[in-house]
Every structure is written in C-alpha cells, then in structure tokens.
Protein backbone atom coordinates (compact mmCIF):
# COMPACT_ATOMS: atom_id res chain seq x y z
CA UNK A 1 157.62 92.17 160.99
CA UNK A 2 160.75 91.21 159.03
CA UNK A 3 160.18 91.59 155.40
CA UNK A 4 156.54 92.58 155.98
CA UNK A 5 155.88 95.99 154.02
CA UNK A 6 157.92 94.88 151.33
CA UNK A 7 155.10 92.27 150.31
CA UNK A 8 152.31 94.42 151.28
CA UNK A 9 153.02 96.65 148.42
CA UNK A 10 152.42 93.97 146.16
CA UNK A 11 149.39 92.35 144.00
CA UNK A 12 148.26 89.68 146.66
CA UNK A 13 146.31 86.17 145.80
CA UNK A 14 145.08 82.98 147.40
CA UNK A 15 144.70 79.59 145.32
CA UNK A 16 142.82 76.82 145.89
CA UNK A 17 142.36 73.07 145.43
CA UNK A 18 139.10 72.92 144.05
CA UNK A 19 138.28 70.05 146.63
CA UNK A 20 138.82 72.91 148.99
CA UNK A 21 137.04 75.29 147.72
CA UNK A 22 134.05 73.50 147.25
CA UNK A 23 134.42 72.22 150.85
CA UNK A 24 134.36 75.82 152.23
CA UNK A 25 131.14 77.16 150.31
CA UNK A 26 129.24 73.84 151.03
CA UNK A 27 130.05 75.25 154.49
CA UNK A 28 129.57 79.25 154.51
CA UNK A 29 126.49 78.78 152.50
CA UNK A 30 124.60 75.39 153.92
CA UNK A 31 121.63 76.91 156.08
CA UNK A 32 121.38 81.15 155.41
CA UNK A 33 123.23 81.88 158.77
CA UNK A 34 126.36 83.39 158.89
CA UNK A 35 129.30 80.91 159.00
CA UNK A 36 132.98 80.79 159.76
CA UNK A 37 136.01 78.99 158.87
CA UNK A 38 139.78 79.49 158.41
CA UNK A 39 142.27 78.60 155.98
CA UNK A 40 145.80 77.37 156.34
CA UNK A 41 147.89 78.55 153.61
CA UNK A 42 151.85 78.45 152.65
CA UNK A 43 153.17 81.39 150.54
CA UNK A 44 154.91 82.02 147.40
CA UNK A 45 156.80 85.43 147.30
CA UNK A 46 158.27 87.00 144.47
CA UNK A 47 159.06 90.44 143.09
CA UNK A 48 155.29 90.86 141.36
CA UNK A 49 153.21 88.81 143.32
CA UNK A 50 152.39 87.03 147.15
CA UNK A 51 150.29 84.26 146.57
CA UNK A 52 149.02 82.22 149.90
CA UNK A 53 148.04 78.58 148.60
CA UNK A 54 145.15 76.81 150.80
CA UNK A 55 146.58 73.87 152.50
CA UNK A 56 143.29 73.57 154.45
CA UNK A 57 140.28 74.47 155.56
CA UNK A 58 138.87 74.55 159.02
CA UNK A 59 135.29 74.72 159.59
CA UNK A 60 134.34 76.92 162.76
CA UNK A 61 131.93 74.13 164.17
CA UNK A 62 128.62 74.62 165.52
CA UNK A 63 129.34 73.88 168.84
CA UNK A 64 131.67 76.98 169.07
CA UNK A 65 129.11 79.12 167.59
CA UNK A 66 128.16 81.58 170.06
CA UNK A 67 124.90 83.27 168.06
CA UNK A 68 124.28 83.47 164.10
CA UNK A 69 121.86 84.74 161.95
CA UNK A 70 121.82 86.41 158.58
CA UNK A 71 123.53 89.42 159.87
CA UNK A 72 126.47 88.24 162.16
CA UNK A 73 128.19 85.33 163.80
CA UNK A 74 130.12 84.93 167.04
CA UNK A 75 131.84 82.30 168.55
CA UNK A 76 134.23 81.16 171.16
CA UNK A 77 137.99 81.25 171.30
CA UNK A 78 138.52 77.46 171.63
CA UNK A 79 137.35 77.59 167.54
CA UNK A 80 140.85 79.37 166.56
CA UNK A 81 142.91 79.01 169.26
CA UNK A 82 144.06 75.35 168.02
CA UNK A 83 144.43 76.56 164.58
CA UNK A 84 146.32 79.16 165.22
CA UNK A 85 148.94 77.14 167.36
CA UNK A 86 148.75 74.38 164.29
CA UNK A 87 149.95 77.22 161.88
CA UNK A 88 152.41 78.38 164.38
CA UNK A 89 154.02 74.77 164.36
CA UNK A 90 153.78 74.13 160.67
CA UNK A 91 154.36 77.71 159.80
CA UNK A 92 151.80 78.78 157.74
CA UNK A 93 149.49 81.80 156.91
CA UNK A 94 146.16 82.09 159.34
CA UNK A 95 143.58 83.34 157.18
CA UNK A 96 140.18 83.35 159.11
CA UNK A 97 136.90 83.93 156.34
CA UNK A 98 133.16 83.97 157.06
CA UNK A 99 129.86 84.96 154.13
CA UNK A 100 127.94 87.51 154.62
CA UNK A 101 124.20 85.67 153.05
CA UNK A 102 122.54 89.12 152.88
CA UNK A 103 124.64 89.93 149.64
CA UNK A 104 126.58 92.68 151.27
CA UNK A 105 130.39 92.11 149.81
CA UNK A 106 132.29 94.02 152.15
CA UNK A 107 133.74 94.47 155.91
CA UNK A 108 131.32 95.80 158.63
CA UNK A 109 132.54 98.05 161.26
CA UNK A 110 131.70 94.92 163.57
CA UNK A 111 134.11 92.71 161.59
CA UNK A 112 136.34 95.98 161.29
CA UNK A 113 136.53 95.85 165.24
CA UNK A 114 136.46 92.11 166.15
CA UNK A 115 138.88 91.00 163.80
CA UNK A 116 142.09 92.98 164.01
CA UNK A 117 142.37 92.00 167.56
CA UNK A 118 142.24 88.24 166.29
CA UNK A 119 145.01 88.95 163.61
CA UNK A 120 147.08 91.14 166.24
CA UNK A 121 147.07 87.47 168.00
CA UNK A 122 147.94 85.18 164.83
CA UNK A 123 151.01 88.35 164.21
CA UNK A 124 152.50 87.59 167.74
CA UNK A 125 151.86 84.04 167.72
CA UNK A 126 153.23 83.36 164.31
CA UNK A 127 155.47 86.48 163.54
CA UNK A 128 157.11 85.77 160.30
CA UNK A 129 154.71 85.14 158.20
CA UNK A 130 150.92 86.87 156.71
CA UNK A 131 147.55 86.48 157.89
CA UNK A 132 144.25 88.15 156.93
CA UNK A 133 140.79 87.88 156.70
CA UNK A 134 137.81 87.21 153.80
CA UNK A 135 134.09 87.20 153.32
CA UNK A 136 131.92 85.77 150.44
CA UNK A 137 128.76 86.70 149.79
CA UNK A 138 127.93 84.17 147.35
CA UNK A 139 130.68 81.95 145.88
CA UNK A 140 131.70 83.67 143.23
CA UNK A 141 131.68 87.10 145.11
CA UNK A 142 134.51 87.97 147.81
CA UNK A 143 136.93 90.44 149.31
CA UNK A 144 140.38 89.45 151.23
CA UNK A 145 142.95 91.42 152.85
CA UNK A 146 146.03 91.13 154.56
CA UNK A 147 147.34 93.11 157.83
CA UNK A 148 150.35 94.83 157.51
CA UNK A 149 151.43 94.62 161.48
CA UNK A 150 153.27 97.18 162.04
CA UNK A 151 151.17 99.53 159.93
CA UNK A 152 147.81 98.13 161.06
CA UNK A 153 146.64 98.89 157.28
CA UNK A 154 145.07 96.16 154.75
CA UNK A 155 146.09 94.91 151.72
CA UNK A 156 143.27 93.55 149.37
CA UNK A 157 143.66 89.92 148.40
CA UNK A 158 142.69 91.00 144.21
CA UNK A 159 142.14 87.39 142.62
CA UNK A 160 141.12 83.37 143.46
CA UNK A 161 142.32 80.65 141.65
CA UNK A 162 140.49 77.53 141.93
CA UNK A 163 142.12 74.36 140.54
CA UNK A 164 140.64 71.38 139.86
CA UNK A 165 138.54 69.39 136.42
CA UNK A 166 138.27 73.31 135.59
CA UNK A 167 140.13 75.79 135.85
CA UNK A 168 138.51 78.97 137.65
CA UNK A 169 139.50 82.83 138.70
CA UNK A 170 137.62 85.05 140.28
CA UNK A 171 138.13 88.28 140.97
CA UNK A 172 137.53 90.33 144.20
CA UNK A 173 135.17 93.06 144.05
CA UNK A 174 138.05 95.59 144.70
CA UNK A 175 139.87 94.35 142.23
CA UNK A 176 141.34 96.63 138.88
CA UNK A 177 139.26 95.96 136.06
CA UNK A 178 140.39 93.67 133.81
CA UNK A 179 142.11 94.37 130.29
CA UNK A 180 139.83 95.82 127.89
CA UNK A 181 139.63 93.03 124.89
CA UNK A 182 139.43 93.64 121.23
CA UNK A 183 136.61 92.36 119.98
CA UNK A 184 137.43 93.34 116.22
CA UNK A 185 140.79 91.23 116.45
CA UNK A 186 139.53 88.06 118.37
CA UNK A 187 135.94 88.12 116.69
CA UNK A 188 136.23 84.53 115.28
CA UNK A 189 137.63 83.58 118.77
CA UNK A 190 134.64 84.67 120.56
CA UNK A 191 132.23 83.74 118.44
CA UNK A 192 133.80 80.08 119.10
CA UNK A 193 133.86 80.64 122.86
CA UNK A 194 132.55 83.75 124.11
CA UNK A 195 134.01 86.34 126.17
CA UNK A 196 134.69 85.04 128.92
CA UNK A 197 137.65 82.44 127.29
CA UNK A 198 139.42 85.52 125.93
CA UNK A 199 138.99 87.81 129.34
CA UNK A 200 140.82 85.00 131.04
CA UNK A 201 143.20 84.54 128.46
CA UNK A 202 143.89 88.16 128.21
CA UNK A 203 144.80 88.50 132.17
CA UNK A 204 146.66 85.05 132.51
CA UNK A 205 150.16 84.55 132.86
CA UNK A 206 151.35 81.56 130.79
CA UNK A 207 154.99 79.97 130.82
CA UNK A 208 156.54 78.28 128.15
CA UNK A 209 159.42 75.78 128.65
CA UNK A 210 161.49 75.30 125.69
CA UNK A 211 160.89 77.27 122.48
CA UNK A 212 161.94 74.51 120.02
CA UNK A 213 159.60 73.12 117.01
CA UNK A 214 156.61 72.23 119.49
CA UNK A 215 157.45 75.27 122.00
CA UNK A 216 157.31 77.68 119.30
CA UNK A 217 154.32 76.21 117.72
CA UNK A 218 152.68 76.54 121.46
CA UNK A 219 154.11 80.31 121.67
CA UNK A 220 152.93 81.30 118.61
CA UNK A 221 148.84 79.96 119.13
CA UNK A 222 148.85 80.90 122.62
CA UNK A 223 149.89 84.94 121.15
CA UNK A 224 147.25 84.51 118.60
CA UNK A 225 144.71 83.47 120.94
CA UNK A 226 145.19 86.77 123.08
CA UNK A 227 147.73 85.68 126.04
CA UNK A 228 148.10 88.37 128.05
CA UNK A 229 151.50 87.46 129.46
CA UNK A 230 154.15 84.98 128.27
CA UNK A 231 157.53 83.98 130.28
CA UNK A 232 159.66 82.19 128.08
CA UNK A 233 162.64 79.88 129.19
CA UNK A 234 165.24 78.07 126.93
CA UNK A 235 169.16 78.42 126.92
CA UNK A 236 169.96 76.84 123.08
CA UNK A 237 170.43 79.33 120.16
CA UNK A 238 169.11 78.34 116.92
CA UNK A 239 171.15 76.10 114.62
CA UNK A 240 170.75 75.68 110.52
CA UNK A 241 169.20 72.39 111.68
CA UNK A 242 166.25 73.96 113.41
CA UNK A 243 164.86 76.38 110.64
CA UNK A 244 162.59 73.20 109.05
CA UNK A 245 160.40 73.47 112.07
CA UNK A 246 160.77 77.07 114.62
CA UNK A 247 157.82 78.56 113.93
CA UNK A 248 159.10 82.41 112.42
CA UNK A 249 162.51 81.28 111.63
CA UNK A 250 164.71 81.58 108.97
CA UNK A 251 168.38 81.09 108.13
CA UNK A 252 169.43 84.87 108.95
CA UNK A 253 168.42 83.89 112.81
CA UNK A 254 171.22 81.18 112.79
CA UNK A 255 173.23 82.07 116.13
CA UNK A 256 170.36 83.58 117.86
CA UNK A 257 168.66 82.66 120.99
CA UNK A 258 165.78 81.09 120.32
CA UNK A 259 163.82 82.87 123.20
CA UNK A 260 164.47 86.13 121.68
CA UNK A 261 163.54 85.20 118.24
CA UNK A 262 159.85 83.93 119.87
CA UNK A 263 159.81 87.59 121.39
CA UNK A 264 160.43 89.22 117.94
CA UNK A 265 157.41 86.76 116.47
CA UNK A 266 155.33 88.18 119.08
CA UNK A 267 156.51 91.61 118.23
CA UNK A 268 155.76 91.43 114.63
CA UNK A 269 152.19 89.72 115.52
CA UNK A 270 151.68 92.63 118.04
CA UNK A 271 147.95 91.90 119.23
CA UNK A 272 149.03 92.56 122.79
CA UNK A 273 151.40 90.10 124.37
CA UNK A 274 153.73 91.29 126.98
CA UNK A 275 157.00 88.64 127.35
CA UNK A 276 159.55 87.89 129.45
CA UNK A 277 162.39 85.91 127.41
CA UNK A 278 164.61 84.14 129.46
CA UNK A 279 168.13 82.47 127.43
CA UNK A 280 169.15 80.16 130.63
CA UNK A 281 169.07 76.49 131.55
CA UNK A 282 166.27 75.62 134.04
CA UNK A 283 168.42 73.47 136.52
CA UNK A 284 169.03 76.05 138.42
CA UNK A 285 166.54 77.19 141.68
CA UNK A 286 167.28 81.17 140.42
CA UNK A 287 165.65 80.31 136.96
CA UNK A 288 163.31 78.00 138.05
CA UNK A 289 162.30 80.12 140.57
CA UNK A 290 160.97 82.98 137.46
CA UNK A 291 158.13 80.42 136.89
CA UNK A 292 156.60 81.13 140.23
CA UNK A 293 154.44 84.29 138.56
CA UNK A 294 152.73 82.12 136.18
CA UNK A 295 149.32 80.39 136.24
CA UNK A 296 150.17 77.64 133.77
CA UNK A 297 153.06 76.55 132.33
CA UNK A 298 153.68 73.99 129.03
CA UNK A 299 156.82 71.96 129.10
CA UNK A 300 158.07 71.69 125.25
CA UNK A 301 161.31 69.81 126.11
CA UNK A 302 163.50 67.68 124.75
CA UNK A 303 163.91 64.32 126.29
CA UNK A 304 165.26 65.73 129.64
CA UNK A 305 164.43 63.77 132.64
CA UNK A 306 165.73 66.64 135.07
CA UNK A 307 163.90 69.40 134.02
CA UNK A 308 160.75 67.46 133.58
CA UNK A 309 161.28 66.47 137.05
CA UNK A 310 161.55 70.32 138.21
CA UNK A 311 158.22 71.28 136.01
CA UNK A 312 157.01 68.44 137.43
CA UNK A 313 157.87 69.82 141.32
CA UNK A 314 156.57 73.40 140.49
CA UNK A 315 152.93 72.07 139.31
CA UNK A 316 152.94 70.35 143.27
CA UNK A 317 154.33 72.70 145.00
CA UNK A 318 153.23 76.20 143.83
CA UNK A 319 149.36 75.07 142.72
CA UNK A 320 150.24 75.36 138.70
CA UNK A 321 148.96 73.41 136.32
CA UNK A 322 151.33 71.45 133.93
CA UNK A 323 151.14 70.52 130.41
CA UNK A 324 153.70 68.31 129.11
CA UNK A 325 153.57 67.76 125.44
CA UNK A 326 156.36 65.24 123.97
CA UNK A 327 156.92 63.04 120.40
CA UNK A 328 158.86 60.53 119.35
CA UNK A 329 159.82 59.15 115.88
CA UNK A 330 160.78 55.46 115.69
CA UNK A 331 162.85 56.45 112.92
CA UNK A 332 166.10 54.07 111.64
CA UNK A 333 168.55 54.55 108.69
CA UNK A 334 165.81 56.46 106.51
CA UNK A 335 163.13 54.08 107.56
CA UNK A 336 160.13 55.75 109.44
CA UNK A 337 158.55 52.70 111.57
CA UNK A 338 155.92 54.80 114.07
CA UNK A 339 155.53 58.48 115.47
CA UNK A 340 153.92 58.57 118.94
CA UNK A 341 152.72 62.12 120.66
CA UNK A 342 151.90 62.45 124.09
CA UNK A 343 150.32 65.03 126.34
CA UNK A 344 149.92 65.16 130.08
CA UNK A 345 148.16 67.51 132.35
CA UNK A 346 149.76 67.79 135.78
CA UNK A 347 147.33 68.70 138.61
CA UNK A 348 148.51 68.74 142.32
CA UNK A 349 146.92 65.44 144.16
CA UNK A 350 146.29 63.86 141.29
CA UNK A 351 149.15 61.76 138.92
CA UNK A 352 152.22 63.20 137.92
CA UNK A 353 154.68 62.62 135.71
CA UNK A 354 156.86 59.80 137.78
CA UNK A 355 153.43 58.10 137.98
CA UNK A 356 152.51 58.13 134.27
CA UNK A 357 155.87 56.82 133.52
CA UNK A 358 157.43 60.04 131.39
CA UNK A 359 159.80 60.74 134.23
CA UNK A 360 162.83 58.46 135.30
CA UNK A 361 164.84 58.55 138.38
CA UNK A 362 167.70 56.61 137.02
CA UNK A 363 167.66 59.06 133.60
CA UNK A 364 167.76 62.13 136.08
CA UNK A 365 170.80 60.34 137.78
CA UNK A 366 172.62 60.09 134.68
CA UNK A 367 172.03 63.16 133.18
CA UNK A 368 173.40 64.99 136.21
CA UNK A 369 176.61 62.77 136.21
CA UNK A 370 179.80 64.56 133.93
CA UNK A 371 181.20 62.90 131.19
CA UNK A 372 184.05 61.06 132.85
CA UNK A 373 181.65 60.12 135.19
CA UNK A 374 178.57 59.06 132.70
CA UNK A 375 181.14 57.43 130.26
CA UNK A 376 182.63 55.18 133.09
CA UNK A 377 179.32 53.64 134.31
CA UNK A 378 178.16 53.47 130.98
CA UNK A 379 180.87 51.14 130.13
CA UNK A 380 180.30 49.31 133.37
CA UNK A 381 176.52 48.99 132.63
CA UNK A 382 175.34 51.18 135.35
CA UNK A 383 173.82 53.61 133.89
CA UNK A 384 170.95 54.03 130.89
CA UNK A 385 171.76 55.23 127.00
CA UNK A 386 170.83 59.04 127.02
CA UNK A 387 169.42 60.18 123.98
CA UNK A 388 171.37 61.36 120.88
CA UNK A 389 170.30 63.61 118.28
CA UNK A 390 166.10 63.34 117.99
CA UNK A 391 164.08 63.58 114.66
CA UNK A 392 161.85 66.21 114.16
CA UNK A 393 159.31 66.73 111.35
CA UNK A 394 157.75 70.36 111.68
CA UNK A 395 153.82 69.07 111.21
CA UNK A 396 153.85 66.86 113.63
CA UNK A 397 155.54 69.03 116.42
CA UNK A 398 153.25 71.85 115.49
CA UNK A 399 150.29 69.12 116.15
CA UNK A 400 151.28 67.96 119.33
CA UNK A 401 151.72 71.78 120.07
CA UNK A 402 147.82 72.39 118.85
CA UNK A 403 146.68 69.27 120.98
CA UNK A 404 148.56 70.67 124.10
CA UNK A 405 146.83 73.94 123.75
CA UNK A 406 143.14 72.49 123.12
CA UNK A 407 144.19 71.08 126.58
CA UNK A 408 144.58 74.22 128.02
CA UNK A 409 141.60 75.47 126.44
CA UNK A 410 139.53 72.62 127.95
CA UNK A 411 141.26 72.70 131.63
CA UNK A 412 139.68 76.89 131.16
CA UNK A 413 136.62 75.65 129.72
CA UNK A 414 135.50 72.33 130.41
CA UNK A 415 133.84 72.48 126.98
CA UNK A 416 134.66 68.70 126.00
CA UNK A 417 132.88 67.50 129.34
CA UNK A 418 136.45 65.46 130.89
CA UNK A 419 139.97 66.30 131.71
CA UNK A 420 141.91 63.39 130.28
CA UNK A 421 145.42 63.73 131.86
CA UNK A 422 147.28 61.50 130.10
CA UNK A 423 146.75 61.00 125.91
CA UNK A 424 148.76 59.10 123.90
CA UNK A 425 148.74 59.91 119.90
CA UNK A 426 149.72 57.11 117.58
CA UNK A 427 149.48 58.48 114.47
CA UNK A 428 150.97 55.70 111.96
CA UNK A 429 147.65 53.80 113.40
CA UNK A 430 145.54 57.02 113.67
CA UNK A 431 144.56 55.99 116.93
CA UNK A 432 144.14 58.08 120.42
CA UNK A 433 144.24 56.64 123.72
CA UNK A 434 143.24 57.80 126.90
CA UNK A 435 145.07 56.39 129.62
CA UNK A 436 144.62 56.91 133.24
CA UNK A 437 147.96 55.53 135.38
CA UNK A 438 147.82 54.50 138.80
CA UNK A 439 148.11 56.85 141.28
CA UNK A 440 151.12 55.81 143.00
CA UNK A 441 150.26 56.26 146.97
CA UNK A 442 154.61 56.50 147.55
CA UNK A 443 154.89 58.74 144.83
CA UNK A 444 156.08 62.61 145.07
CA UNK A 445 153.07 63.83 143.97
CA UNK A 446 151.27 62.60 147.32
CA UNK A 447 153.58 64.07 149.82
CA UNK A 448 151.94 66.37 152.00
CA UNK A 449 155.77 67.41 152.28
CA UNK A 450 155.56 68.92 148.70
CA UNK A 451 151.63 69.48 148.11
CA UNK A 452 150.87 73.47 148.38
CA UNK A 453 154.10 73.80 150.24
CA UNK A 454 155.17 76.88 147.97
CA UNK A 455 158.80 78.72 149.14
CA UNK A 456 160.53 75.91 151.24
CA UNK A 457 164.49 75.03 151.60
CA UNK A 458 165.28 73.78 149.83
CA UNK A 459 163.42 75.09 146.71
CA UNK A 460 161.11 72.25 145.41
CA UNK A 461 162.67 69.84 148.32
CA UNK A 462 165.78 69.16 145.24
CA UNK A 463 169.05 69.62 145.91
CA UNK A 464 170.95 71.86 143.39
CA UNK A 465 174.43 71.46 144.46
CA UNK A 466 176.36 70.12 141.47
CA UNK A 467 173.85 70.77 138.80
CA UNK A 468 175.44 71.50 135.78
C-alpha cells in the first residue's frame, strides 16, 4: 500500500467526540456479553504522529449476532459488509472494536485468526488508506492496532482522546509510560489538583498562536505549570513598543523574533518544556499545517479575521480544542472609556467563532485584498475600516492570558462543574458574562463536510491561492 510503512513506524492515535465515545461503551458494555461495533474514522498524517478521528460509530446489531457470551462473539457478514463499502465511498479508515467483559485487555488467538482475514478485506476494498482493530475491557482500559498490509504486522494504537464538557486521554495498556513528574518542583501544583492534572499536562502537546503581551503571558504559565510540549507560531519581531508588556523582555531583544525570545524564557525557566518556535505567518497551509501535532491550541492574536478563521477550521477539522482569548480598549485621545476581554472555547459540533460573532467574513475579505486593492474599495465604501495600531496595557493582557488558561485547566478538569464557551470580561463595570450564541444550523462549524474530516484538499476546505 502506497505510503503505508512510512506511517506504521509512527506513534498512532484515535480521537473521539465524546458523544461517540459514550455511545460505543453504552454499547460494548450494556448486558456482560461480548459486543461489537466499528468505527469510521478520517486521518491526520504528519511527520510524528497518525491520528484516525471517529466520524462514527456502528453498532454490530443483535440481529447479526451469531452467538455471544462473556468469552466471544460472532456474527454474520451482512454486519460489516455495508460499512465497509460506506468507508470505501467516503474514504475513510475501517476500524472494527469489540470488549472483552472478563477483564482480559488483550487479543486472543481467536481474534488473532478471525480478524486479519476481515482487515485483508477492508485493505483490498479500500486500499489507500488504514484500518485496524480494538478491544476494551472496561472503558477506560483498551488496546488498538493497525495492519501494515503488506507486512501483515500491527502497529499499537498508544493513546485516546475523548473530547467533549471534559477533556479525557487514555492510554493503551501497551503504551510507554508516561513522563516521570517532579513532585519537588510542582508540589504547590499538586497539592491544588493532584497528580493526575500535571501527568496530563506533562505529556500534552499545547500550541500557542501569537506570542505578543497575552501569548507570552499564556507561554510563560502554561511552562510553569509543567507543559510537556509547546509549538509556538508568530512571524513579528519585537519592537521598543512591545517591551511594556512581553512577558521576559527587555530592550536588548529589540529586533528579535518574538518566538525565539519565548524559547529562551523557557530555557532560562528550564523545568522541562520541549518547544518548537516557529517565526512565520499562519496563512499559509505549510505553517498551518505544524499545528496538526497538538492537542490544544490558544489563539493570542491580534485582531486578524483570517487567521482566526484558520484556528477556527483546525479546532473542526482535526478534533482540537480552541481557546481564543482577545481585549479591547475603548481608548480615545488619552481618554480610557471601557476595556472588554473575551475568551472562547472552540469544540467541534458545538459554536464556533463565526457563530459567536468574533469572526467576520467581510473582515477576512478585506484583509486578503492588497493595498491598491483595499484602498480603492475603501474609498468606494465597499469594504470595512481594518484596525490600526491597538492599545495594550501589560496587566490586563496578562489577565485575559490567566483566564484563558483556567479555561484550559477546567476543559482537563471539569473542576468548576460547566464549560462556559463564550465569557465576556467588562472590567470598567467589574462584571462577567456568560453568553451562550446560537448555534447557527448554516454555519461552518455544522458541516459534516468539515467535522472530523482531518487531511482533505484542499487543507481546511480554504483556498490559499493569493494569500499574502
């Protein structure tokens, strides 16, 4: 198969909606018989990782079932046979799963036999992409792998990521044990929120879009709270003008890229997190693209329609939770009137940022245009004012930075009790609101096109062709 051991060799994991998920234990678990289902899935491919994202789950239904107990289940063709020509025409993964409600966690020599002939079918059916098999023995307790066809040899599937009001990962029972954590460093961390907060934080993989006054306020907590991993992304060098609020500048790191100064902060913090500093734009697919690797990523930019709207496509599309932090000053000739912060958490099938409001089609339009062209329908009245220079006061961009990472630290932890997805600061009034937008039924975010649909062409269903 085309392409095939090149991904094999790679760290291999399956996310899911938590509607999903919960759908497919309520199933595998409902009466102490074995059970059977199988999962549609799309795929994301990159250099570290192959991640298959659950686009659905089919239940093997009763009346296919053949025999069951508590030791084995077998049923007829007709249970796969449709699914596996429904993946064949919308090209996606055939991943076929069934528990094990004894408690044993692995493969017999019955599943061993029985199901590479079944993948052997899904491989010549559906020939360029990856299919596999899974068991659970309770629902917090699996093993996956893939078939590499020509090799006939497995791959383990290493992690699950459930997404949903929480935020879950769970780890195979073949998979590498995760990082050792200090427990002398982060002892006032843990005593806040246990282990398990910092074992997750320690293994995650975290981007960070722009590394301005609230980006670098987000880079710098997220180190200190033991981030395993960090991908940073920002193009702009740092200017005399941004030293009054870049967390670890000074004037001497005029000129620099302000992704590689948030690498030396790290550096010089050095409690253990890795990072990847990227100095480009992020309207481009090849940049945009890096983010694929993460499991949540924070969008600290400016007012930029555009590359809200691509954060905004990657949170659909690849199964990655967003969180959008923004502030505004209503600020004229010396005279400070409001200041307004905002966070949003971006959750496939559920509102995005077009339906909250934060996103604008006609703002994307004109921030693409060049300047003959902007300046022309500008004049003509076609086309909205973009935003000039923005104020900035370093205290409140580092608090809208804190309140976008106690976000992240509830979508882990569920510890206030609800995920608000859209908050609204207004801090001359010292209020907080908690708005909840319509879900617009037209709106990107619920096109089965996009949902899950991971590496498409085009990338993110945009088209890049004259981006500058």
């Amino acid at each position: 198969m085309e392409g095939d051991n090149y991904y094999m060799n790679k760290n291999i994991t399956m996310t899911f909606l938590e509607k999903d998920y919960n759908l497919l234990q309520k199933h595998l678990f409902k009466d102490g018989n074995e059970q059977a289902a199988y999962l549609l899935c799309s795929l994301s491919q990159t250099e570290i990782e192959t991640r298959f994202l659950v686009k659905e789950v089919i239940q093997v239904e009763d009346k296919h079932i053949l025999k069951n107990n508590n030791m084995g289940i077998y049923y007829t063709c007709d249970s796969y046979m449709p699914v596996i020509a429904k993946a064949k025409s919308n090209q996606l993964c055939f991943i076929m799963v069934h528990c094990h409600p004894c408690g044993i966690s692995e493969f017999s020599d019955i599943d061993n036999e029985q199901e590479i002939k079944l993948l052997r079918y899904a491989y010549n059916r559906i020939n360029n992409k990856l299919h596999g098999s899974m068991i659970f023995s309770d629902s917090n307790t699996f093993t996956g792998r893939i078939l590499n066809y020509e090799s006939e040899r497995y791959t383990s599937i290493s992690k699950i990521r459930v997404l949903g009001d929480t935020y879950k990962f769970i780890n195979s029972v073949n998979s590498d044990p995760l990082k050792t954590i200090n427990k002398d460093i982060f002892n006032r961390n843990i005593l806040a929120f246990g282990e398990d907060l910092l074992k997750i934080l320690q293994n995650i993989h975290i981007g960070v879009v722009g590394c301005g006054g609230t980006g670098s306020a987000v880079i710098e907590e997220l180190c200190r709270l033991g981030v395993g991993k960090l991908t940073l992304i920002d193009d702009d060098k740092i200017e005399n003008t941004n030293i009054t609020r870049i967390h670890g500048s000074n004037l001497s790191d005029v000129g620099k890229p302000k992704v590689t100064l948030m690498q030396e902060m790290i550096g010089k913090i050095n409690i253990g997190t890795n990072v990847i500093a990227i100095n480009e734009k992020l309207d481009n697919p090849n940049t945009a693209k890096k983010l694929r690797d993460c499991d949540l990523i924070f969008s600290c930019v400016d007012y930029t329609h555009f590359t809200r709207s691509i954060l905004n496509q990657i949170a659909i599309a690849y199964y990655i939770p967003l969180i959008d932090a923004g502030i505004k000053f209503d600020s004229k000739k010396g005279i400070l009137n409001d200041i307004f912060g905002r966070i949003d958490v971006v959750l496939p099938n559920d509102r995005c940022l077009f339906c909250s409001g934060i996103i604008d089609s006609n703002m994307i339009s004109a921030e693409l245009m060049t300047n003959e062209e902007y300046i022309k329908l500008k004049e003509q009245g076609y086309v909205p004012e973009l935003p000039k220079d923005k104020v900035q006061v370093i205290p409140y961009n580092s608090l809208i930075g804190s309140y976008a990472v106690i976000e992240m630290i509830q979508l882990l932890t569920n510890f206030k009790g609800k995920n608000i997805k859209h908050i609204i600061y207004k801090f001359m009034a010292n209020k907080t609101l908690t708005i909840e937008p319509d879900f617009d039924s037209e709106c990107i975010c619920n096109s089965e096109k996009l949902i899950g649909c991971g590496d498409i062409e085009p990338f993110l269903l945009l088209s890049w062709a004259g981006v500058k």
